[in-house]
C-alpha atoms as a PDB file:
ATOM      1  CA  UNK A   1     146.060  77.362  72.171  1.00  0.00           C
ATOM      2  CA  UNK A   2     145.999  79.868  75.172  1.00  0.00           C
ATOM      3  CA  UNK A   3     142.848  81.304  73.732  1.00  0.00           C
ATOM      4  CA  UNK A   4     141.233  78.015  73.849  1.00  0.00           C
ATOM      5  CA  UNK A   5     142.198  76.859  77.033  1.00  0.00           C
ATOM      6  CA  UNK A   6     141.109  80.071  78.253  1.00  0.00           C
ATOM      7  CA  UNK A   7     137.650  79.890  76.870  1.00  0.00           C
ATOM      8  CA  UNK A   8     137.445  76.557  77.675  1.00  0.00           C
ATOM      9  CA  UNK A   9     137.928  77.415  81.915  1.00  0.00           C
ATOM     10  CA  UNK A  10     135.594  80.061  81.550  1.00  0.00           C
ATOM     11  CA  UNK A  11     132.597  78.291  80.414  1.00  0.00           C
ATOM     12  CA  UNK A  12     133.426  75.596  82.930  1.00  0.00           C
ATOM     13  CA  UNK A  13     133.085  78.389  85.592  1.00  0.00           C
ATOM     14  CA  UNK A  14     130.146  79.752  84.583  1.00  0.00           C
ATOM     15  CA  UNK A  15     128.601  76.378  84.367  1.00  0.00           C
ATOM     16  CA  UNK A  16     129.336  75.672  87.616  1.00  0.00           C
ATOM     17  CA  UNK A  17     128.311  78.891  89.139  1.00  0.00           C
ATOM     18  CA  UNK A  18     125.259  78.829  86.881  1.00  0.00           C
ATOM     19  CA  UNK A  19     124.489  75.344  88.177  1.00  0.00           C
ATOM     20  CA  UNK A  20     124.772  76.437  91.975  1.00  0.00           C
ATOM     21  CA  UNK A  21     121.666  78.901  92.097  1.00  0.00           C
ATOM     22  CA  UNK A  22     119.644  76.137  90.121  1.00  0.00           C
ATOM     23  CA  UNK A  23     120.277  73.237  93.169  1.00  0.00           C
ATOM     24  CA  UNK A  24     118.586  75.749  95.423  1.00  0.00           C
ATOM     25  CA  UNK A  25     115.769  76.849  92.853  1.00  0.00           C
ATOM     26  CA  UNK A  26     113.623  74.068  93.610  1.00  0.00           C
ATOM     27  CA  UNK A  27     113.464  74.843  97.589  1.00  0.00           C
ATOM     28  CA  UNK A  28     112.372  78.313  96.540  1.00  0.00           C
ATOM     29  CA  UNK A  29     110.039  77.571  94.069  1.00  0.00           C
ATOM     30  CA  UNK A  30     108.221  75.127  96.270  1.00  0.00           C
ATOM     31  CA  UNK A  31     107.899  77.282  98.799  1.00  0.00           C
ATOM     32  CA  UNK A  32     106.409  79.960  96.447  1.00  0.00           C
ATOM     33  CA  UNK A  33     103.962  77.563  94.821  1.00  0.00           C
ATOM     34  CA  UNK A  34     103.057  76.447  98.581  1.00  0.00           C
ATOM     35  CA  UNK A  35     102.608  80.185  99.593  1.00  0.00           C
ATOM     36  CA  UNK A  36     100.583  80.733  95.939  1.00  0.00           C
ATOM     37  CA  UNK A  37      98.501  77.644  96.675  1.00  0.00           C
ATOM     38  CA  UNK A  38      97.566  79.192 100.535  1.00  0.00           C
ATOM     39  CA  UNK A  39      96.911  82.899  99.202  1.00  0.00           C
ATOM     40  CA  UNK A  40      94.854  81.200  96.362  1.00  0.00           C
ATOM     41  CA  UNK A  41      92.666  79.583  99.165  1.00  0.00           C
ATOM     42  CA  UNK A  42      92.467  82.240 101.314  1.00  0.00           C
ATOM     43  CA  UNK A  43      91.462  84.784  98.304  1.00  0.00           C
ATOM     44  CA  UNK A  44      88.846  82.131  97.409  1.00  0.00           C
ATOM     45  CA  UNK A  45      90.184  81.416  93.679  1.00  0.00           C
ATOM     46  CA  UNK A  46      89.332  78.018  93.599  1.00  0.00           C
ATOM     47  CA  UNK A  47      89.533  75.678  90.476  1.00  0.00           C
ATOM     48  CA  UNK A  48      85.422  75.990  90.422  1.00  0.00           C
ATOM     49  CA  UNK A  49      85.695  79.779  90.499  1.00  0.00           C
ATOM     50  CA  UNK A  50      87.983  80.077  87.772  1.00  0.00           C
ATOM     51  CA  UNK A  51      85.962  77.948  85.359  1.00  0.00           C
ATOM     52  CA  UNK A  52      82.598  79.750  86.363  1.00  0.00           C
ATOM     53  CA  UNK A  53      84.748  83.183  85.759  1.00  0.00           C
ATOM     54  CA  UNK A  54      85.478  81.392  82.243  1.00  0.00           C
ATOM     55  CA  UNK A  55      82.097  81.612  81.096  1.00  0.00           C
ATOM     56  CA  UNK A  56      81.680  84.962  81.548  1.00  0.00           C
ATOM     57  CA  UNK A  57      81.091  87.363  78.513  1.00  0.00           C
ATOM     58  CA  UNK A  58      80.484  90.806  77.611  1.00  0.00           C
ATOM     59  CA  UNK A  59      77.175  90.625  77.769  1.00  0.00           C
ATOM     60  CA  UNK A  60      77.102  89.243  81.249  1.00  0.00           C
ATOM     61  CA  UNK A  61      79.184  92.599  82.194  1.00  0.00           C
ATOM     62  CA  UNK A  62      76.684  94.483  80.287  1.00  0.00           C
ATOM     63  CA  UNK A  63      73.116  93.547  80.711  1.00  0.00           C
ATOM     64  CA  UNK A  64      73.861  93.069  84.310  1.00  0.00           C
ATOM     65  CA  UNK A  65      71.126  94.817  86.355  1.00  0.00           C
ATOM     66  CA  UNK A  66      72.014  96.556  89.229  1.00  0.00           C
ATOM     67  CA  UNK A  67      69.426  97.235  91.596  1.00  0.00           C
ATOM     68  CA  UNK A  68      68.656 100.766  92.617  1.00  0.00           C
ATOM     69  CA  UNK A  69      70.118 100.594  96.036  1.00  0.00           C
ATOM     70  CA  UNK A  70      73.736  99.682  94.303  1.00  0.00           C
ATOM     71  CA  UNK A  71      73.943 102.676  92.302  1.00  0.00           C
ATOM     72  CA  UNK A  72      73.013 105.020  94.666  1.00  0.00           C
ATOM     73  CA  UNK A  73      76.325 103.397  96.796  1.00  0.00           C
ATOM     74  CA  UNK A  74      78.502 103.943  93.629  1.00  0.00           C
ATOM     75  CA  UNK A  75      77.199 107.698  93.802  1.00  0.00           C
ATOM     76  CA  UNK A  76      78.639 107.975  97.447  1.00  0.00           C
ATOM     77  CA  UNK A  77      81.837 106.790  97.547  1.00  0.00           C
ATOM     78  CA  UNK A  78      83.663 105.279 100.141  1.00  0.00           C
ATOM     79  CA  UNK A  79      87.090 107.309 101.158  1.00  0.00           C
ATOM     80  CA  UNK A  80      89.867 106.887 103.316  1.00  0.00           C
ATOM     81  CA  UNK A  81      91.511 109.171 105.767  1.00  0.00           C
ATOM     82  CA  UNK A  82      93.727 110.520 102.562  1.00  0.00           C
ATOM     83  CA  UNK A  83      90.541 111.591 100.685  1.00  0.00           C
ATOM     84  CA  UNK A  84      91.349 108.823  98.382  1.00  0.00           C
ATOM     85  CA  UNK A  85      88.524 106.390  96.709  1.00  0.00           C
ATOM     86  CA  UNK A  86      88.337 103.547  97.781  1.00  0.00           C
ATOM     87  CA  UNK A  87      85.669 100.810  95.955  1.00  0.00           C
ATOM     88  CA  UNK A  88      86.964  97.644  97.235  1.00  0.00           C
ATOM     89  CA  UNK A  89      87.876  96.035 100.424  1.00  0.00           C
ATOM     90  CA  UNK A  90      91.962  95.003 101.076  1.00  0.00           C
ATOM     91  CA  UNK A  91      90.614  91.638 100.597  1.00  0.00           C
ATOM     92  CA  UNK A  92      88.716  92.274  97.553  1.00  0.00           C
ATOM     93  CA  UNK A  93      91.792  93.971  95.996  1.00  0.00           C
ATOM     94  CA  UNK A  94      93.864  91.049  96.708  1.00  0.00           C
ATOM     95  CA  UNK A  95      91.395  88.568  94.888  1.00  0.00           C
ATOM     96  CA  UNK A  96      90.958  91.030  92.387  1.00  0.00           C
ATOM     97  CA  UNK A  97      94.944  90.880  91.272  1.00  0.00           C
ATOM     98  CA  UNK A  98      94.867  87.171  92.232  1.00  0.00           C
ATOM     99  CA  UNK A  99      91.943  86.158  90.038  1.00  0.00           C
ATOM    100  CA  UNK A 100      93.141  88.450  86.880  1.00  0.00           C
ATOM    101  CA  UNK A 101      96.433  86.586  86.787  1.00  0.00           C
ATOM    102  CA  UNK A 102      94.619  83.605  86.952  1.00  0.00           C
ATOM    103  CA  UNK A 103      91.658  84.357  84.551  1.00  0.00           C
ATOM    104  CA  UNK A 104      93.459  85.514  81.187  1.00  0.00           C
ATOM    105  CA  UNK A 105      89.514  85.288  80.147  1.00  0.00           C
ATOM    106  CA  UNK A 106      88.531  88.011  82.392  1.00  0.00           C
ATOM    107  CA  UNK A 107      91.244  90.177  82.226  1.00  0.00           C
ATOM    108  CA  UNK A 108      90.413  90.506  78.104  1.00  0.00           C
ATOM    109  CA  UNK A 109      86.850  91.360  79.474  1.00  0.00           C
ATOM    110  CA  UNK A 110      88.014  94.155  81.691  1.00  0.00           C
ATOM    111  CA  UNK A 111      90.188  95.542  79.077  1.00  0.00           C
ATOM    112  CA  UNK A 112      87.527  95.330  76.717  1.00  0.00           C
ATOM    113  CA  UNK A 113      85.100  96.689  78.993  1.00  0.00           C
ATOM    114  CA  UNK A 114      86.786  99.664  81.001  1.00  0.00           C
ATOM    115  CA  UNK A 115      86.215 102.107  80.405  1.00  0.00           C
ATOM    116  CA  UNK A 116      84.499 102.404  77.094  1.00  0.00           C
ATOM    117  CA  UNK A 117      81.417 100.274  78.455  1.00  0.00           C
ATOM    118  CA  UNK A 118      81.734 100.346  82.396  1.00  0.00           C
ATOM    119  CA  UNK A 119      83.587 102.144  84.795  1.00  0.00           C
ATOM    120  CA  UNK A 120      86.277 100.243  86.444  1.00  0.00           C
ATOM    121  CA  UNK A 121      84.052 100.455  90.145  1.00  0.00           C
ATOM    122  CA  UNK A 122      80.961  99.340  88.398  1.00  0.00           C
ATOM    123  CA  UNK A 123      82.817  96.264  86.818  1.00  0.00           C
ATOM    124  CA  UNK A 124      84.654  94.732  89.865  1.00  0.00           C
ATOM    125  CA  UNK A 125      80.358  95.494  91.583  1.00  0.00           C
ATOM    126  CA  UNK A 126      79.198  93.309  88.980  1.00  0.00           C
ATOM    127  CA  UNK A 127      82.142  90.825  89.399  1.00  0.00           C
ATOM    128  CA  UNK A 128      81.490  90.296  93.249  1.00  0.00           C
ATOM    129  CA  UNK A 129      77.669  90.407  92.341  1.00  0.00           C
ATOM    130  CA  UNK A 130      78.210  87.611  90.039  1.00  0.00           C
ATOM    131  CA  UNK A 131      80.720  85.365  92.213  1.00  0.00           C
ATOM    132  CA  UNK A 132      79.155  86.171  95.829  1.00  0.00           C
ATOM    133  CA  UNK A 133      78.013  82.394  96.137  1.00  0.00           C
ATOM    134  CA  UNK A 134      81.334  81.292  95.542  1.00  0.00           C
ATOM    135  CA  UNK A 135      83.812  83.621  97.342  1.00  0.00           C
ATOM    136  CA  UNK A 136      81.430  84.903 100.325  1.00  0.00           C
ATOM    137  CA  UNK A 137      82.956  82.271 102.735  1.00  0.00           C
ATOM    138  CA  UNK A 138      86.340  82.900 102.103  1.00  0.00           C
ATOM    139  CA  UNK A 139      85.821  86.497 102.100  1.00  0.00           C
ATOM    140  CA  UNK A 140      83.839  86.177 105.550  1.00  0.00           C
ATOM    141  CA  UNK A 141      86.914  83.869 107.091  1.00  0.00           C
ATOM    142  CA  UNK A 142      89.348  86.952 106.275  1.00  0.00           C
ATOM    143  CA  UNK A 143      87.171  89.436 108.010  1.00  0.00           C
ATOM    144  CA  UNK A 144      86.997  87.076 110.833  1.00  0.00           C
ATOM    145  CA  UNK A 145      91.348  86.183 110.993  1.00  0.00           C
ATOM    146  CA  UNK A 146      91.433  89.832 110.447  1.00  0.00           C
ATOM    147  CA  UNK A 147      89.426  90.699 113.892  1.00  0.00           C
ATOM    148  CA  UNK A 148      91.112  88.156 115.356  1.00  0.00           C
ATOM    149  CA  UNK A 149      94.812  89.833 114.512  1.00  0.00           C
ATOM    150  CA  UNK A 150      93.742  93.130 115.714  1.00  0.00           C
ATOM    151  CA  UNK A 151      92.342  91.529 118.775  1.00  0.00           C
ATOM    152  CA  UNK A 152      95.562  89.540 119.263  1.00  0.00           C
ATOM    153  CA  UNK A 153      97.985  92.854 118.708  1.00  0.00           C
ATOM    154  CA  UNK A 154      95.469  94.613 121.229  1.00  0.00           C
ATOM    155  CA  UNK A 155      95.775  92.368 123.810  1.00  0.00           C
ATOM    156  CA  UNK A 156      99.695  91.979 123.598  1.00  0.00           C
ATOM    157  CA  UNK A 157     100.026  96.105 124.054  1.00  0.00           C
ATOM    158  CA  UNK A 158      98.011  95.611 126.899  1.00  0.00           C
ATOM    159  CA  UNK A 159      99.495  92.823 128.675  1.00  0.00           C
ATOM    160  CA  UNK A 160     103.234  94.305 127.848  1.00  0.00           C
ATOM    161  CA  UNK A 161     101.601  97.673 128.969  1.00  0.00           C
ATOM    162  CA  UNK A 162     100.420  95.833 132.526  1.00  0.00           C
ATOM    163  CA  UNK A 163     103.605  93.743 132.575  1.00  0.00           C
ATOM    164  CA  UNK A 164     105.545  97.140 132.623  1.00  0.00           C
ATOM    165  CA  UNK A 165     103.376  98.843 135.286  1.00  0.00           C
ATOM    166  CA  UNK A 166     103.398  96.173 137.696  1.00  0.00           C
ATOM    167  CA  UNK A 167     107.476  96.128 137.497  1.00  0.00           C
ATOM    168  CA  UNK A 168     107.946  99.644 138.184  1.00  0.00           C
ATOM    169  CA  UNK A 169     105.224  99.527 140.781  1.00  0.00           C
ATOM    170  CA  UNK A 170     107.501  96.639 142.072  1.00  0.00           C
ATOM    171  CA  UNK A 171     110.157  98.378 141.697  1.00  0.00           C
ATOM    172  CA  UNK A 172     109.339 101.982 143.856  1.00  0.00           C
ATOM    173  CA  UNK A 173     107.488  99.694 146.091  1.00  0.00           C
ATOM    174  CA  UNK A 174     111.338  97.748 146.767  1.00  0.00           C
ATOM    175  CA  UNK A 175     112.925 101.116 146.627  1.00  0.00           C
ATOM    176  CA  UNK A 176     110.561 102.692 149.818  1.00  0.00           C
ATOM    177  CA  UNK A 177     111.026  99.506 151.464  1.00  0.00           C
ATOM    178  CA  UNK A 178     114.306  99.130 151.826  1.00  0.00           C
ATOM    179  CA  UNK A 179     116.614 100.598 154.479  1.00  0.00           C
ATOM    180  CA  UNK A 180     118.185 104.181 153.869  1.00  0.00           C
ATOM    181  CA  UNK A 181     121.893 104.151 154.529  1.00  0.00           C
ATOM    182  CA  UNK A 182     123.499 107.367 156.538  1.00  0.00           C
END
């Protein structure tokens, strides 16, 4: 009797802390869909450029002709201050993750591609190729909030820089000023 009693209170309390994270689960989740839903239009993954992704094949990937000038920009890579390659822009990378989560379609091209077909660098230079007309604004717009961060960050060192300066030019300026007591 004990034993059931017992069992009994301890489901009960589970139950109710169990039920306590869930009230607060929606909040959270519709803040994540509304920060998914913001990244997904600032990446550019629109509902149009998922079902044009769709149709892609593995023939698209591989009887895609790249134009002279292309390769010989594959052949001299782009590197970072670690000496580390770097193919794709931050916000390339970003739609890059974004789109493959997306697109289960392309992601089964990519694994069936790289590398036995195409080199990883060569596939994501086709991708962009292939999607240009549909994620060139969007990409443009981050380039341009981008400038206008660093230009915003600038600007505040230099007016908190200035804002400094004139106080302690204030402040020796008060200090010469005033009277010397003997």
């Amino acid at each position: 009797m004990n034993l059931s009693r017992w069992f009994h209170r301890s489901v009960s309390r589970n139950s109710k802390n169990n039920n306590t994270p869930y009230q607060h689960q929606p909040i959270h989740s519709e803040q994540n869909q509304q920060n998914q839903e913001e990244d997904e239009e600032l990446l550019g993954v629109t509902q149009q450029l998922i079902d044009y992704v769709k149709s892609f094949t593995l023939e698209t990937f591989k009887s895609f002709p790249l134009q002279d000038n292309e390769a010989a920009n594959s052949n001299s890579e782009t590197q970072t201050s670690s000496n580390v390659r770097k193919d794709l822009s931050d916000w390339q990378e970003r739609h890059a993750v974004l789109v493959l989560s997306k697109v289960k379609e392309l992601s089964q091209l990519r694994f069936k591609l790289c590398p036995g077909h195409l080199k990883e660098e060569k596939f994501w230079r086709i991708y962009f190729a292939l999607v240009k007309s549909h994620v060139a604004e969007y990409e443009l717009h981050a380039i341009q909030l981008a400038k206008l961060k660093r230009i915003a960050t600038t600007s505040e060192k230099t007016s908190d820089t200035d804002a400094y300066e004139v106080e302690m030019a204030e402040r020796n300026q008060a200090a010469s000023v005033a009277p010397s007591t003997p």
